[in-house]
Protein backbone atom coordinates (compact mmCIF):
# COMPACT_ATOMS: atom_id res chain seq x y z
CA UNK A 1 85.17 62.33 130.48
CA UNK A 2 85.40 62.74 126.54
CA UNK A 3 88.58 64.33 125.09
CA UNK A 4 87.76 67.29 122.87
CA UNK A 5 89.77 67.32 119.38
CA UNK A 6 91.99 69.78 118.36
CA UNK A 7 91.67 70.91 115.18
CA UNK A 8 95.31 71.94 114.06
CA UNK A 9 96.34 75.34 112.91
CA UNK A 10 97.27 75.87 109.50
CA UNK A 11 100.98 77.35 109.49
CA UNK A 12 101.39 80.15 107.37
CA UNK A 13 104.79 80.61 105.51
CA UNK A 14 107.09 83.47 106.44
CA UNK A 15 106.97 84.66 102.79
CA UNK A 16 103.07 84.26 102.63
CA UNK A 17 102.84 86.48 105.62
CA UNK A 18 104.87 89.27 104.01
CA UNK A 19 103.30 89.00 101.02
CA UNK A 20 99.59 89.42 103.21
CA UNK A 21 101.28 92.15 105.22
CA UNK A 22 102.08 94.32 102.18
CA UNK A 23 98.72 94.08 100.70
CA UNK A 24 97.17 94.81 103.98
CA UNK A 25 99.26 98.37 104.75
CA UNK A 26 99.07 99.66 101.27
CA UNK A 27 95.57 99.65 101.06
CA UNK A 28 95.42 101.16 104.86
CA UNK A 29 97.66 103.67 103.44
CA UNK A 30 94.98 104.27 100.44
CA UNK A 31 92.72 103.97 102.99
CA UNK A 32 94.09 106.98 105.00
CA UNK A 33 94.67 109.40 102.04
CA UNK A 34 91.15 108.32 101.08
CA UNK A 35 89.71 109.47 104.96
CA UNK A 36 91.60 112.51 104.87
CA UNK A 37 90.55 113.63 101.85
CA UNK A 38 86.57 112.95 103.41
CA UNK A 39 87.64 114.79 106.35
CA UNK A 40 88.11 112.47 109.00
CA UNK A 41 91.85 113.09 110.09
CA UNK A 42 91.44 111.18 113.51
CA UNK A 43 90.81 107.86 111.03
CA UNK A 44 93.48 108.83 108.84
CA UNK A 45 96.16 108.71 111.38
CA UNK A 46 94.43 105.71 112.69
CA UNK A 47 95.15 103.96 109.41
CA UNK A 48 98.47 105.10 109.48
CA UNK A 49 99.06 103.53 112.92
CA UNK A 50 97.61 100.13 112.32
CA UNK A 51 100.01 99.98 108.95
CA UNK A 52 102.94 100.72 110.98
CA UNK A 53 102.08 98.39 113.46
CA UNK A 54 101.54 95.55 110.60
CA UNK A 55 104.96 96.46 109.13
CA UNK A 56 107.02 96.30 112.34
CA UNK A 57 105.12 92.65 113.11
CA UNK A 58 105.66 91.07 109.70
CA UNK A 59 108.98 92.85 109.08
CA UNK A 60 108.25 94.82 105.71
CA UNK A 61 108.95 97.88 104.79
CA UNK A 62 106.35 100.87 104.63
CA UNK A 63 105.82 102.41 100.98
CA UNK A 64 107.82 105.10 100.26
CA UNK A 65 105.40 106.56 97.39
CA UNK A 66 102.99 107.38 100.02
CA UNK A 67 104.77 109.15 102.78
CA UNK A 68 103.45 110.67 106.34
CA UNK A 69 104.13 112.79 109.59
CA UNK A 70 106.37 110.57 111.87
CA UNK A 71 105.28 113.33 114.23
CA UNK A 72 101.60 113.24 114.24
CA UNK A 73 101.25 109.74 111.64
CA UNK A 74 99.12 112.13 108.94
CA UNK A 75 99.24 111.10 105.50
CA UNK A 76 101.55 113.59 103.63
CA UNK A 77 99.02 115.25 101.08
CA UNK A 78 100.22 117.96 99.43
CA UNK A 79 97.97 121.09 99.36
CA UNK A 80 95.64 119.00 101.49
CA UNK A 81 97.88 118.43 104.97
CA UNK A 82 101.57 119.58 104.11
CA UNK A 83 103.20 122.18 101.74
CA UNK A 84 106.20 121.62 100.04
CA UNK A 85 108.65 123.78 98.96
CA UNK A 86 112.24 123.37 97.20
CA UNK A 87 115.33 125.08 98.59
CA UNK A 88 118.95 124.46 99.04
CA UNK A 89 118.79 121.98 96.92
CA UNK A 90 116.05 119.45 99.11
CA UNK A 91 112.59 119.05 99.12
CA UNK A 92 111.10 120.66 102.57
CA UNK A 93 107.61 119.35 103.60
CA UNK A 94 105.94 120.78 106.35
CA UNK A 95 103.31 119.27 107.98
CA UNK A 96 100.05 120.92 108.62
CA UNK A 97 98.70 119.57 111.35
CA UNK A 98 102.27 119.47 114.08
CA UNK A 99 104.78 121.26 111.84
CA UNK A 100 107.08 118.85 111.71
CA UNK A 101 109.79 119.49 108.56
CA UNK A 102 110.79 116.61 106.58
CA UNK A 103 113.90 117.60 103.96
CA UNK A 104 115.00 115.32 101.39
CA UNK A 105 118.19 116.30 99.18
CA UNK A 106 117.30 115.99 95.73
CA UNK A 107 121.06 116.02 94.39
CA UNK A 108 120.69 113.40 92.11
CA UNK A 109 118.03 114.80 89.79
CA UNK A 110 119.87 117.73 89.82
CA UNK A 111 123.04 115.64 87.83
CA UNK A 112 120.87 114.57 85.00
């Protein structure tokens, strides 16, 4: 009987795989704005849920310059699959496709 040799795994670093999983859900999030914007909203979300998945596995956080639905997991595009208004001093987004509204207090801005 011959023995079969292992080749061994290289171990990736905990900070390498951060670093990989950030790269890899910010351009599935470009990805997702970018298949939205064609029309396919079934890929979109897709995107969207693969990125999440990444994030929760490699423990880093999802972009906050490109939000979306936690409702549906649509890219938040305005004009395209939310509207936003202002009122009461937050910034209401409503999403297009489930209707879910998203406020965020914008006190802050208002001080300067």
């Amino acid at each position: 009987m011959v023995q079969k040799e292992h080749m061994s795994r290289k171990r990736v670093g905990n900070r390498q795989l951060k670093d990989i999983g950030a790269e890899r859900i910010t351009r599935l999030m470009d990805l997702s704005v970018q298949a939205l914007r064609e029309g396919r909203p079934d890929r979109s979300t897709r995107y969207v849920e693969l990125s999440r998945r990444i994030s929760a596995k490699t423990k880093v956080r999802m972009p906050r310059d490109r939000p979306f639905c936690k409702g549906c997991m649509m890219p938040l595009v305005p004009g395209l699959s939310c509207t936003v208004r202002l009122s009461d001093h937050r910034v209401v987004t409503t999403c297009s496709s489930c209707g879910r509204i998203r406020r965020v207090p914008y006190i802050k801005e208002q001080r300067k």
